[in-house]
C-alpha atoms as a PDB file:
ATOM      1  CA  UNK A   1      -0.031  52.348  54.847  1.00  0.00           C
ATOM      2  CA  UNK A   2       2.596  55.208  54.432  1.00  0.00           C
ATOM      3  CA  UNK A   3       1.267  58.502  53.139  1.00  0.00           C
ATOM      4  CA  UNK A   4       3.596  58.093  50.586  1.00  0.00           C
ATOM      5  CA  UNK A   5       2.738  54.878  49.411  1.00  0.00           C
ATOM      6  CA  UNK A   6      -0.573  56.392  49.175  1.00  0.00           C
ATOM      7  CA  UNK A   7       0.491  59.484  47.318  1.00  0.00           C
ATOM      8  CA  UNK A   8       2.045  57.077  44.577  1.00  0.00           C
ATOM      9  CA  UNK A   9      -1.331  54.935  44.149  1.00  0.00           C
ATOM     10  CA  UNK A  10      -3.099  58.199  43.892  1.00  0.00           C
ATOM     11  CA  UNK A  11      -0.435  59.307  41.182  1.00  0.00           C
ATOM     12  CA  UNK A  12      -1.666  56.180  38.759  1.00  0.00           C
ATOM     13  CA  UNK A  13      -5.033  57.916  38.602  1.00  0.00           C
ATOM     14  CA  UNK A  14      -6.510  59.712  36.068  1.00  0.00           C
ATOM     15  CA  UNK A  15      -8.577  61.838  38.595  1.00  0.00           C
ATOM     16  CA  UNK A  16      -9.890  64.677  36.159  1.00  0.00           C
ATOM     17  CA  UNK A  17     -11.577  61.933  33.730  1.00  0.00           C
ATOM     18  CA  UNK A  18     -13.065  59.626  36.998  1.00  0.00           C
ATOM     19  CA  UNK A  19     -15.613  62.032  38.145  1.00  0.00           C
ATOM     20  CA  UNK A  20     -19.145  59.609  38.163  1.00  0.00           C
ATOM     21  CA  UNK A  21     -21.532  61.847  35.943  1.00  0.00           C
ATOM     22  CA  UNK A  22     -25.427  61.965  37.023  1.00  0.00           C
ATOM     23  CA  UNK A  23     -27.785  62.584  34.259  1.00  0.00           C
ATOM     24  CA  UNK A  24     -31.487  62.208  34.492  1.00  0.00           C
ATOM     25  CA  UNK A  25     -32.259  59.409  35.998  1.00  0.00           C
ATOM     26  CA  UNK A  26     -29.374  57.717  35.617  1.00  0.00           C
ATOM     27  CA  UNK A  27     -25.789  57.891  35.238  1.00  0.00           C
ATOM     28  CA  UNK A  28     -22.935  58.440  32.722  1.00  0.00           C
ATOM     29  CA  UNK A  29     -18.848  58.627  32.209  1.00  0.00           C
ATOM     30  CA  UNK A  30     -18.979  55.391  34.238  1.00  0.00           C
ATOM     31  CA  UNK A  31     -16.252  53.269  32.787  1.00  0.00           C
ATOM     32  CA  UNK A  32     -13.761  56.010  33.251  1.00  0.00           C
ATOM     33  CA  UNK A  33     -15.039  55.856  37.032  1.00  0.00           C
ATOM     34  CA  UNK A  34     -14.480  52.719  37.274  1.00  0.00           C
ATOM     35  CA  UNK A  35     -10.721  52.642  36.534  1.00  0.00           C
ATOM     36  CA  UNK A  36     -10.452  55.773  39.236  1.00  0.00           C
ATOM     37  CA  UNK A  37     -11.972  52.928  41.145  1.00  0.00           C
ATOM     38  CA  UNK A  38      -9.811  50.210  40.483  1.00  0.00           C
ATOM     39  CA  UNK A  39      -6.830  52.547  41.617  1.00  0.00           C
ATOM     40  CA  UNK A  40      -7.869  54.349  44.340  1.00  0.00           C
ATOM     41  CA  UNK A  41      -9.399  51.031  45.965  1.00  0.00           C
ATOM     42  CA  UNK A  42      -6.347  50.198  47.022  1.00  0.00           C
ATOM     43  CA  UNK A  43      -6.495  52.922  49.530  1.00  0.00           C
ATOM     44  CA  UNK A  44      -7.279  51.994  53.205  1.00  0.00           C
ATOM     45  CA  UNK A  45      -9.899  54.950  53.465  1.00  0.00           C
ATOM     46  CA  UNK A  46     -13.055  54.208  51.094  1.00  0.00           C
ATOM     47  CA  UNK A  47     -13.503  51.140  52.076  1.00  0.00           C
ATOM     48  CA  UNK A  48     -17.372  51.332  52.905  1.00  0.00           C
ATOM     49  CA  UNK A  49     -18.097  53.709  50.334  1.00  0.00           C
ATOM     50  CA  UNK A  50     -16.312  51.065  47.930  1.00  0.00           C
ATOM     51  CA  UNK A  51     -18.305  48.496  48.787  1.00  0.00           C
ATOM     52  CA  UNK A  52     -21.363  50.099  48.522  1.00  0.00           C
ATOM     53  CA  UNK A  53     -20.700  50.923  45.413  1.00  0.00           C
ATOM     54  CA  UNK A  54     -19.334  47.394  43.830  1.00  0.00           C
ATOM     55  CA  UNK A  55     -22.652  45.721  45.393  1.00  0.00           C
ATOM     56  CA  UNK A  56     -24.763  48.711  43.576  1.00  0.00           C
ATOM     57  CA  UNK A  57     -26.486  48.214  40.183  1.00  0.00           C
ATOM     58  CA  UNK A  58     -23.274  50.338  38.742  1.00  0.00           C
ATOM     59  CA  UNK A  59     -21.215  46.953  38.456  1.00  0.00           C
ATOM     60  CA  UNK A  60     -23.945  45.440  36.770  1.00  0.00           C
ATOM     61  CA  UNK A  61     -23.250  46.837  33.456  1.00  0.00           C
ATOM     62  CA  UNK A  62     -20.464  47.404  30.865  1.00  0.00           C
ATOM     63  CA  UNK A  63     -21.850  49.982  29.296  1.00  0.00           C
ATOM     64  CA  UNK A  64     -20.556  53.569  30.190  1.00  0.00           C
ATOM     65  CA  UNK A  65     -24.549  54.537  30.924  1.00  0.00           C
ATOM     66  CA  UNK A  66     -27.371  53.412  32.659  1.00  0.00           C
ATOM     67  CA  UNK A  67     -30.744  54.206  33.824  1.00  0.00           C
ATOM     68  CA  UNK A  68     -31.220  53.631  37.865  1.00  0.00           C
ATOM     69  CA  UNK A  69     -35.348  53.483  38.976  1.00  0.00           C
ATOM     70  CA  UNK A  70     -34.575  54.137  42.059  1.00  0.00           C
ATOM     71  CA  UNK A  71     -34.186  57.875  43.169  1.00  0.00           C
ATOM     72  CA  UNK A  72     -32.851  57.273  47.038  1.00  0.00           C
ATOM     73  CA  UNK A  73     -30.156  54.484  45.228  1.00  0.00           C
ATOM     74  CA  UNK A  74     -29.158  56.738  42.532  1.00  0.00           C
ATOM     75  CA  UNK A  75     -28.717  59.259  44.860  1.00  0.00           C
ATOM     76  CA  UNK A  76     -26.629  57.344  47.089  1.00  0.00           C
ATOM     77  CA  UNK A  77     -24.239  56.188  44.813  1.00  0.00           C
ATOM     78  CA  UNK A  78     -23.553  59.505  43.472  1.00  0.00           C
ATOM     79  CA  UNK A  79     -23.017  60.809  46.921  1.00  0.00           C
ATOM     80  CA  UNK A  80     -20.766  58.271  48.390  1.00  0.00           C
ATOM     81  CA  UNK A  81     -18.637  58.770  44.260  1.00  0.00           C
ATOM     82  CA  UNK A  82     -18.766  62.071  45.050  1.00  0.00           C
ATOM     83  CA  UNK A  83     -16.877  61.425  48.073  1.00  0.00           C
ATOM     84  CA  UNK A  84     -14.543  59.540  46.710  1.00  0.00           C
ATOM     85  CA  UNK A  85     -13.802  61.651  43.974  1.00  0.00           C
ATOM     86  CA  UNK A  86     -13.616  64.937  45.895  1.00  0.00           C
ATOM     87  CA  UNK A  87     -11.472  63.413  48.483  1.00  0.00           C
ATOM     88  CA  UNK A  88      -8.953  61.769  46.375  1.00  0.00           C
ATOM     89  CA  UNK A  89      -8.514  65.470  44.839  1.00  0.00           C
ATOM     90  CA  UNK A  90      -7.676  66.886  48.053  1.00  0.00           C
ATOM     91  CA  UNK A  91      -5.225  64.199  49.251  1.00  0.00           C
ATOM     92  CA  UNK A  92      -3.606  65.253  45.846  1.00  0.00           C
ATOM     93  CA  UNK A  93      -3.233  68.874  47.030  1.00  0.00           C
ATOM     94  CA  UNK A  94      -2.578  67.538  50.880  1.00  0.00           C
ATOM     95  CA  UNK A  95      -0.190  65.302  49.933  1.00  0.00           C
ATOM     96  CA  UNK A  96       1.562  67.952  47.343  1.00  0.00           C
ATOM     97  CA  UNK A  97       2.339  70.207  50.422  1.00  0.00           C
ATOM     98  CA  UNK A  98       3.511  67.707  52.965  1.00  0.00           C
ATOM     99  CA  UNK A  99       5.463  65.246  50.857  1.00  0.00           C
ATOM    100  CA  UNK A 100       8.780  65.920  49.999  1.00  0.00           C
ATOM    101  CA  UNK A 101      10.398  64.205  46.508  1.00  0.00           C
ATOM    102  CA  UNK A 102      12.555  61.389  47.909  1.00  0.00           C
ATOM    103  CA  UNK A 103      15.802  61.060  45.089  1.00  0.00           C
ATOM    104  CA  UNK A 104      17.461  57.326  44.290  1.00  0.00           C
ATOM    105  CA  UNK A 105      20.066  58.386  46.958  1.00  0.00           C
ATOM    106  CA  UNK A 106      17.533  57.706  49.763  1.00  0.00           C
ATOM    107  CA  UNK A 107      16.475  55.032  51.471  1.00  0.00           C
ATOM    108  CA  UNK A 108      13.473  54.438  53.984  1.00  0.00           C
ATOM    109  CA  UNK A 109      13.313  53.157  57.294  1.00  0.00           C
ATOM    110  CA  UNK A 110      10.594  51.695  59.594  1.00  0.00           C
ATOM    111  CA  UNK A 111      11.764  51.675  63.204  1.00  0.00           C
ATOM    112  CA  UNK A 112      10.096  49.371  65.880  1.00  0.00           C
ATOM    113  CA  UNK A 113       6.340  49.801  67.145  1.00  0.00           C
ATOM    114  CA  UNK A 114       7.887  50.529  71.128  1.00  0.00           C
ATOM    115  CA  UNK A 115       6.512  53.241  73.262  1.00  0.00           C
ATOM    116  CA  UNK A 116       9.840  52.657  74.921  1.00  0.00           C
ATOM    117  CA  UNK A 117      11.994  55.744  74.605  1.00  0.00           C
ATOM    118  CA  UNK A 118      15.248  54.362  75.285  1.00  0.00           C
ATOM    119  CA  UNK A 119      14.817  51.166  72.879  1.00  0.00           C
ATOM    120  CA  UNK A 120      14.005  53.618  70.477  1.00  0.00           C
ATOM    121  CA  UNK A 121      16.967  55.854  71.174  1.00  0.00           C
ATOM    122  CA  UNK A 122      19.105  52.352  70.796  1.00  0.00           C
ATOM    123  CA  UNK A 123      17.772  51.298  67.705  1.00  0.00           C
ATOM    124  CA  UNK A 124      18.545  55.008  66.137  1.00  0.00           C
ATOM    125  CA  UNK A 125      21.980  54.288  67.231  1.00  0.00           C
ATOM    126  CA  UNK A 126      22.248  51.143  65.957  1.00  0.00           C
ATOM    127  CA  UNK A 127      21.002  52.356  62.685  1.00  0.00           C
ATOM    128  CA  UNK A 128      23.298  55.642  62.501  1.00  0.00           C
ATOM    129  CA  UNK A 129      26.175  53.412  63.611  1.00  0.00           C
ATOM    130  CA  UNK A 130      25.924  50.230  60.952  1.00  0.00           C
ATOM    131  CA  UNK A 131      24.828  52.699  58.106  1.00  0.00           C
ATOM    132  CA  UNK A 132      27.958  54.766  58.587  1.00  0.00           C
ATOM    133  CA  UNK A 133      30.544  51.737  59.255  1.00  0.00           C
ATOM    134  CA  UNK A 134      30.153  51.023  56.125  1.00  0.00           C
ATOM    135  CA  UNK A 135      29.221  54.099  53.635  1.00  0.00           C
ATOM    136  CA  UNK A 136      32.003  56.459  54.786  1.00  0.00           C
ATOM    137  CA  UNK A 137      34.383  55.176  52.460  1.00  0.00           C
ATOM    138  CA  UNK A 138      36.300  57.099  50.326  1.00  0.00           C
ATOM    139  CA  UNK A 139      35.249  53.776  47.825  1.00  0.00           C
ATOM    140  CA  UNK A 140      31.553  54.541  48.350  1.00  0.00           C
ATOM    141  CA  UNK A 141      31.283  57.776  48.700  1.00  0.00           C
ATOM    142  CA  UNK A 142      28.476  58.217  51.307  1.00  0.00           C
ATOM    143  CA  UNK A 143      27.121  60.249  53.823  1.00  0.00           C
ATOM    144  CA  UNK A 144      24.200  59.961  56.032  1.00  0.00           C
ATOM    145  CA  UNK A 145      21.534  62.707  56.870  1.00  0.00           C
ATOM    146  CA  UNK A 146      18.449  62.742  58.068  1.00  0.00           C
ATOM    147  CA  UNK A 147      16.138  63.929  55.003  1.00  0.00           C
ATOM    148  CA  UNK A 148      12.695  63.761  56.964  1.00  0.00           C
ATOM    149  CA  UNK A 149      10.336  61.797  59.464  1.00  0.00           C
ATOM    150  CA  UNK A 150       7.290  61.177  57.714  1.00  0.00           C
ATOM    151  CA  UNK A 151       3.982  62.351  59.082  1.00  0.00           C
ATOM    152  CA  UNK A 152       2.315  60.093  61.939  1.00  0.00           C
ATOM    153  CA  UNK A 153       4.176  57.568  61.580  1.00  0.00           C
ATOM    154  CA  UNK A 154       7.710  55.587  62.606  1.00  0.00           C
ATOM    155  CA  UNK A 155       8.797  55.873  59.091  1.00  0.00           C
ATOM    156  CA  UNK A 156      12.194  58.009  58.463  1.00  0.00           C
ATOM    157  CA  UNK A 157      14.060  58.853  55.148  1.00  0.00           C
ATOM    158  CA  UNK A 158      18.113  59.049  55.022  1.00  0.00           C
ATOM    159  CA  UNK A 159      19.998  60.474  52.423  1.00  0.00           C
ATOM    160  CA  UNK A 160      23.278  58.324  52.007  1.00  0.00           C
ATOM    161  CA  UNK A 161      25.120  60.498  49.292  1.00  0.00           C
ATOM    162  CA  UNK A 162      25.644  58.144  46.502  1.00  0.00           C
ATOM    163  CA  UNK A 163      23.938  54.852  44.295  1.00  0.00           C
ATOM    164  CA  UNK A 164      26.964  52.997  45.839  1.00  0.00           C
ATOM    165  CA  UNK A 165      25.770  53.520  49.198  1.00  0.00           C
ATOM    166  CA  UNK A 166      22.786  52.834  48.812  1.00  0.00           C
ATOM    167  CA  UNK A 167      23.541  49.338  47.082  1.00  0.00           C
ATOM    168  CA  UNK A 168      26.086  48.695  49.887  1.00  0.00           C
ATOM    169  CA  UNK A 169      23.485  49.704  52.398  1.00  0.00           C
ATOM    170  CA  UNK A 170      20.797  47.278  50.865  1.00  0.00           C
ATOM    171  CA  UNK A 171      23.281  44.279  50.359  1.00  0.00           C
ATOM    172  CA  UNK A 172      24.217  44.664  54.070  1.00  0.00           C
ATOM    173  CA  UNK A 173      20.359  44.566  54.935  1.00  0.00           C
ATOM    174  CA  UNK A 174      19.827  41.648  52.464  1.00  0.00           C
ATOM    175  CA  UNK A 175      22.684  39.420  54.842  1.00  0.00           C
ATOM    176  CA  UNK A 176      21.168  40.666  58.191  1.00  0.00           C
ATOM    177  CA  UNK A 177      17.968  39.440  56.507  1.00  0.00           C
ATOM    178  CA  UNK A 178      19.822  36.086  55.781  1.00  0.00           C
ATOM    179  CA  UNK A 179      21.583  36.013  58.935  1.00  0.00           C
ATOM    180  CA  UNK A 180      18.301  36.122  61.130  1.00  0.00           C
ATOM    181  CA  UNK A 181      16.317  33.538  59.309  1.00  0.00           C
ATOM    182  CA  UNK A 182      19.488  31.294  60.016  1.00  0.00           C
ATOM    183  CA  UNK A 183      19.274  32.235  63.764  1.00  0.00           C
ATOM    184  CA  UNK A 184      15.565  31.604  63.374  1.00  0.00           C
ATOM    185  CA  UNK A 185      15.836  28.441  62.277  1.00  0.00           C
ATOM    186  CA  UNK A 186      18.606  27.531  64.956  1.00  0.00           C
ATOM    187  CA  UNK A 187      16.366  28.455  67.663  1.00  0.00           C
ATOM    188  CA  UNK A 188      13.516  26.170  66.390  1.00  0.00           C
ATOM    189  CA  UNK A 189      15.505  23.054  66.005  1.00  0.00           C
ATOM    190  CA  UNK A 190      16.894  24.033  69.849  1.00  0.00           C
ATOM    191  CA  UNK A 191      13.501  23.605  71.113  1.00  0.00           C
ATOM    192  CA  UNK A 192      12.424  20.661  69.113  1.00  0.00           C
ATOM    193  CA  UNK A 193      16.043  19.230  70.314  1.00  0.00           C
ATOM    194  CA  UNK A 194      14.709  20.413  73.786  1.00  0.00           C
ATOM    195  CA  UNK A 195      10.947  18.656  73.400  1.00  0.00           C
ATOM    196  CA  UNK A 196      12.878  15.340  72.604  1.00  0.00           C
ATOM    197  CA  UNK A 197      14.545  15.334  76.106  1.00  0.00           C
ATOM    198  CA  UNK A 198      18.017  15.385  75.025  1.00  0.00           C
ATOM    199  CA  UNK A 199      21.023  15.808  77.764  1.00  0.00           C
ATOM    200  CA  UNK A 200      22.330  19.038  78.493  1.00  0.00           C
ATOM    201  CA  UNK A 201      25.658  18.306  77.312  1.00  0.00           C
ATOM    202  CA  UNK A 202      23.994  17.500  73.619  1.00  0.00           C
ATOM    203  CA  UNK A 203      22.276  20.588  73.705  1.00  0.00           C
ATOM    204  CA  UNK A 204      25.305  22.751  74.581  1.00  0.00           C
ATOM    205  CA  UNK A 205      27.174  21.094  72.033  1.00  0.00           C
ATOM    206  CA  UNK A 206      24.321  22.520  69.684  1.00  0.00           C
ATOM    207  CA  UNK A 207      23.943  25.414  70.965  1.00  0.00           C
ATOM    208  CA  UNK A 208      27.858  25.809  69.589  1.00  0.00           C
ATOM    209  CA  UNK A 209      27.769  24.369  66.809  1.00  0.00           C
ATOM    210  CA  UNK A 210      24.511  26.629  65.829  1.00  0.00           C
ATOM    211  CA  UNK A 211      26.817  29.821  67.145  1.00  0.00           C
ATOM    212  CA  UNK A 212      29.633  28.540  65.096  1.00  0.00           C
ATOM    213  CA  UNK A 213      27.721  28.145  61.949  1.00  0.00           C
ATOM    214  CA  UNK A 214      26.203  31.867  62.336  1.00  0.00           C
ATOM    215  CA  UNK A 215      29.838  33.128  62.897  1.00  0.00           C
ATOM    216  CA  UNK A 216      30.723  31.606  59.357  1.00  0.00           C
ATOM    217  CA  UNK A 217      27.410  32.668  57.646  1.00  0.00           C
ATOM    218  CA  UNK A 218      28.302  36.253  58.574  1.00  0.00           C
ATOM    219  CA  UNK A 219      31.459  35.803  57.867  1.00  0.00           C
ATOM    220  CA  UNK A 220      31.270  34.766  53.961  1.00  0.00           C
ATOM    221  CA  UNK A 221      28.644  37.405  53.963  1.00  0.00           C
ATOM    222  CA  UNK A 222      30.679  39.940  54.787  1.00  0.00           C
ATOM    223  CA  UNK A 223      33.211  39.029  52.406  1.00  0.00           C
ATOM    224  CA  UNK A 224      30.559  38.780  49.409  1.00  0.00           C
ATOM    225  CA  UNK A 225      29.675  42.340  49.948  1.00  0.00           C
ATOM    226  CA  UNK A 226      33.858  43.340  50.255  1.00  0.00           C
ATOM    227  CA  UNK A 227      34.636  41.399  47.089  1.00  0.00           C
ATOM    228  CA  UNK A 228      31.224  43.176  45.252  1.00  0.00           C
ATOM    229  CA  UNK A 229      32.148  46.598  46.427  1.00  0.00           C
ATOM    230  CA  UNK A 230      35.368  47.033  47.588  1.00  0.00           C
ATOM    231  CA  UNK A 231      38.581  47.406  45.275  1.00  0.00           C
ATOM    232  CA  UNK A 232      40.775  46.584  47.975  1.00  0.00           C
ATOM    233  CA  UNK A 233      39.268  43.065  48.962  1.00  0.00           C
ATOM    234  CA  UNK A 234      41.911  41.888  51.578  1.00  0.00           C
ATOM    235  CA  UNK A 235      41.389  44.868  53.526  1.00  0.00           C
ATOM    236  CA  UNK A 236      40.719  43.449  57.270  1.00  0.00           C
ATOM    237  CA  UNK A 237      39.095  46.527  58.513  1.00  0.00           C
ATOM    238  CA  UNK A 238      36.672  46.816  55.819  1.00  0.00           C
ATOM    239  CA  UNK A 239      35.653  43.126  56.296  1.00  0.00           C
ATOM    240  CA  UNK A 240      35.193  43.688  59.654  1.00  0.00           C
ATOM    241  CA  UNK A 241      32.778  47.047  59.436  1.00  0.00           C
ATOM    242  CA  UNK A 242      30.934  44.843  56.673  1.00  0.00           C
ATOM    243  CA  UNK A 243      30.459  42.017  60.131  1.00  0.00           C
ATOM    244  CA  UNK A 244      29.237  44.385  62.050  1.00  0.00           C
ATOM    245  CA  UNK A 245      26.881  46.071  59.859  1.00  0.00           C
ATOM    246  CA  UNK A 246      25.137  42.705  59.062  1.00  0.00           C
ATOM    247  CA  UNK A 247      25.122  41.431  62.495  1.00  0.00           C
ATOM    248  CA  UNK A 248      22.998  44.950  63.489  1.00  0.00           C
ATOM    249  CA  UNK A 249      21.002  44.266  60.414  1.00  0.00           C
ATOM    250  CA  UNK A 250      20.210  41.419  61.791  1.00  0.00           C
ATOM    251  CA  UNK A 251      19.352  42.290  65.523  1.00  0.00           C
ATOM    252  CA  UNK A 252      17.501  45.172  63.995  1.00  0.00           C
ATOM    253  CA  UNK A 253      15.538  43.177  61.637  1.00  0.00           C
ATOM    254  CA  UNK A 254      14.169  40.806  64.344  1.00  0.00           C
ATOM    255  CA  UNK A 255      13.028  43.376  66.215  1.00  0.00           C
ATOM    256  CA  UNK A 256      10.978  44.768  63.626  1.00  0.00           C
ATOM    257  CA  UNK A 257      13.060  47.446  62.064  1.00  0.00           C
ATOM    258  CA  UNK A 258      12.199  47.519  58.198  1.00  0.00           C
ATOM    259  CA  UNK A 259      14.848  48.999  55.419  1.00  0.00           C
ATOM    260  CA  UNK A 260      13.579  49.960  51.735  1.00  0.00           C
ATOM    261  CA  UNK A 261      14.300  51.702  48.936  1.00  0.00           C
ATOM    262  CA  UNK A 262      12.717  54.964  48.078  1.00  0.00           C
ATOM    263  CA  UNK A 263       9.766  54.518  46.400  1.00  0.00           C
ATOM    264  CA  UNK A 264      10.967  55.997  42.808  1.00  0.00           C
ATOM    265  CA  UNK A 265      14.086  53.974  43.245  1.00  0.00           C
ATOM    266  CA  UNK A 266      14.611  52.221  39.632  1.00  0.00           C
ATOM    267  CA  UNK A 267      13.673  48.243  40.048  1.00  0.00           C
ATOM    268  CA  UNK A 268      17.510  47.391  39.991  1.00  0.00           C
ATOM    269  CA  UNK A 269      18.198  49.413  43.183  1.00  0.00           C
ATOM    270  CA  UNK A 270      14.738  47.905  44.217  1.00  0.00           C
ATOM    271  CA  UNK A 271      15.930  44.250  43.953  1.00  0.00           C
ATOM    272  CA  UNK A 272      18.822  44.553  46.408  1.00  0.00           C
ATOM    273  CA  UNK A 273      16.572  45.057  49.324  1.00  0.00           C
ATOM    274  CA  UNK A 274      15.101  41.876  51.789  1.00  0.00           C
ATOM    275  CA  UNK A 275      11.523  41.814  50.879  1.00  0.00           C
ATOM    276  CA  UNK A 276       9.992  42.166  54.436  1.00  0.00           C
ATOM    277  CA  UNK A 277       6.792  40.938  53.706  1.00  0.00           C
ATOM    278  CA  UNK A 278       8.862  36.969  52.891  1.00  0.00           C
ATOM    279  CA  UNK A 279      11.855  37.566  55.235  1.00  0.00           C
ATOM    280  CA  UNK A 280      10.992  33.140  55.573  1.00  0.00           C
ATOM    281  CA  UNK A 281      11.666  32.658  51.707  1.00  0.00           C
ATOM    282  CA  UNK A 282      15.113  35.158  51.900  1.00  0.00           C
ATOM    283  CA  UNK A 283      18.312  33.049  50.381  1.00  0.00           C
ATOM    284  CA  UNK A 284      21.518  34.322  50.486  1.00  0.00           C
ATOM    285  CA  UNK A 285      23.485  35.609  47.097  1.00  0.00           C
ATOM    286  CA  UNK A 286      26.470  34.147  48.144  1.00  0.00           C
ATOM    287  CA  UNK A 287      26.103  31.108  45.749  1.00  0.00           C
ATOM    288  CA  UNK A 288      24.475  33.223  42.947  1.00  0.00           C
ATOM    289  CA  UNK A 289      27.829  35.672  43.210  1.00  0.00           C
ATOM    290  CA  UNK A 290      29.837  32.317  42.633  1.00  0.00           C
ATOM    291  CA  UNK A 291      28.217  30.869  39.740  1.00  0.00           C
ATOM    292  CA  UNK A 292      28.707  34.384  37.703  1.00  0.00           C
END
């Protein structure tokens, strides 16, 4: 999990009021606890500590009190809340000094997991080069800079200048998204075409006719995005940068690069990016655009 998706789970909890409360022999303030609980669960750090405490005597009750017999169990609960509690204070304060504010005109990317310095190198390029085919445009507005890596971690935030760009950027993602499940799905029938012993002269006749059909899906993609952002739709240049972008979208996105939204991004900016986490279940918007 990114540090900053961390910092914004944190940010749903109200710390001050969580703090478990030992009186004797027992405990108080627990509902309040709980709900610090509920959020801060979703971390990928108190996971033993959380456990413990959802299999304790503390999630046996509703009531915001409760008597515990057992000194060495009270004890241990309170310990392993205090941990929580205390830590999720400080990853407030750590997180305060090392996180910069990401603004609506930023986007996030998640390069490759390669220990391969020049495939890394490539994929930057790739990214710098179908990012800025596509934003510098006197239409769009856009620029692209380098706002900050984030810490430990393959995760890197652009600033692209404008809402336009960013839209542009995420529809172009969106296709690539499109585009590769298409090639997915090409190469799958290939080898079931393959396992059914089928002459070589069928399969290259497939193997076209698959090439063909990703040619035209990238095609009417393209022209989507030039009819939904550009004034000038007949302009053959700007068609072709929109090609090129989605066809490195896609390459990209099949090796594992990742494209988002910052995380404050409104839900309408939010909703033009491929979901990465159903990439299988992506359609393309071409025949939503057409029934409007």
């Amino acid at each position: 999990m990114r540090l900053r998706e961390m910092q914004k789970i944190i940010s749903q909890a109200n710390i001050e009021e969580g703090k478990l409360v030992s009186v004797q022999s027992g405990m108080s303030n627990i509902n309040n606890f709980k709900k610090l609980l509920s959020i801060v669960g979703n971390l990928p750090i108190f996971d033993d500590e959380i456990k413990y405490i959802y299999e304790s005597p503390l999630y046996e009750t509703s009531s915001d009190s409760m008597q515990i017999s057992s000194d060495s169990v009270r004890r241990e609960i309170f310990r392993r809340a205090n941990h929580i509690y205390f830590s999720t204070i400080s990853l407030v304060r750590l997180f305060g000094n090392m996180i910069d504010e990401l603004n609506d005109e930023t986007i996030s990317i998640k390069i490759r997991e390669s220990s391969d310095f020049d495939i890394i190198i490539k994929d930057l390029e790739k990214i710098q080069s179908c990012i800025s085919q596509i934003i510098n445009h006197p239409e769009i507005g856009g620029k692209l800079e380098l706002n900050s890596w984030e810490y430990g971690s393959k995760w890197m935030n652009l600033y692209l200048g404008s809402i336009l760009a960013v839209s542009i950027v995420a529809s172009a993602a969106w296709s690539g998204a499109v585009v590769n499940k298409k090639i997915q799905e090409g190469r799958i029938l290939s080898e079931y075409a393959r396992g059914l012993s089928i002459k070589n002269e069928a399969m290259e006749e497939i193997r076209i006719k698959q090439e063909e059909a990703i040619t035209r899906l990238i095609n009417e993609e393209a022209k989507r995005i030039q009819v939904e952002f550009y004034n000038n739709d007949n302009n053959n240049e700007d068609l072709e940068r929109l090609k090129y972008s989605i066809k490195m979208f896609s390459e990209l996105i099949e090796n594992g690069t990742e494209v988002h939204p910052a995380l404050t991004a409104p839900e309408t900016v939010q909703n033009l990016f491929p979901d990465f986490a159903k990439l299988d279940t992506i359609t393309s918007k071409i025949k939503l655009l057409s029934d409007k």
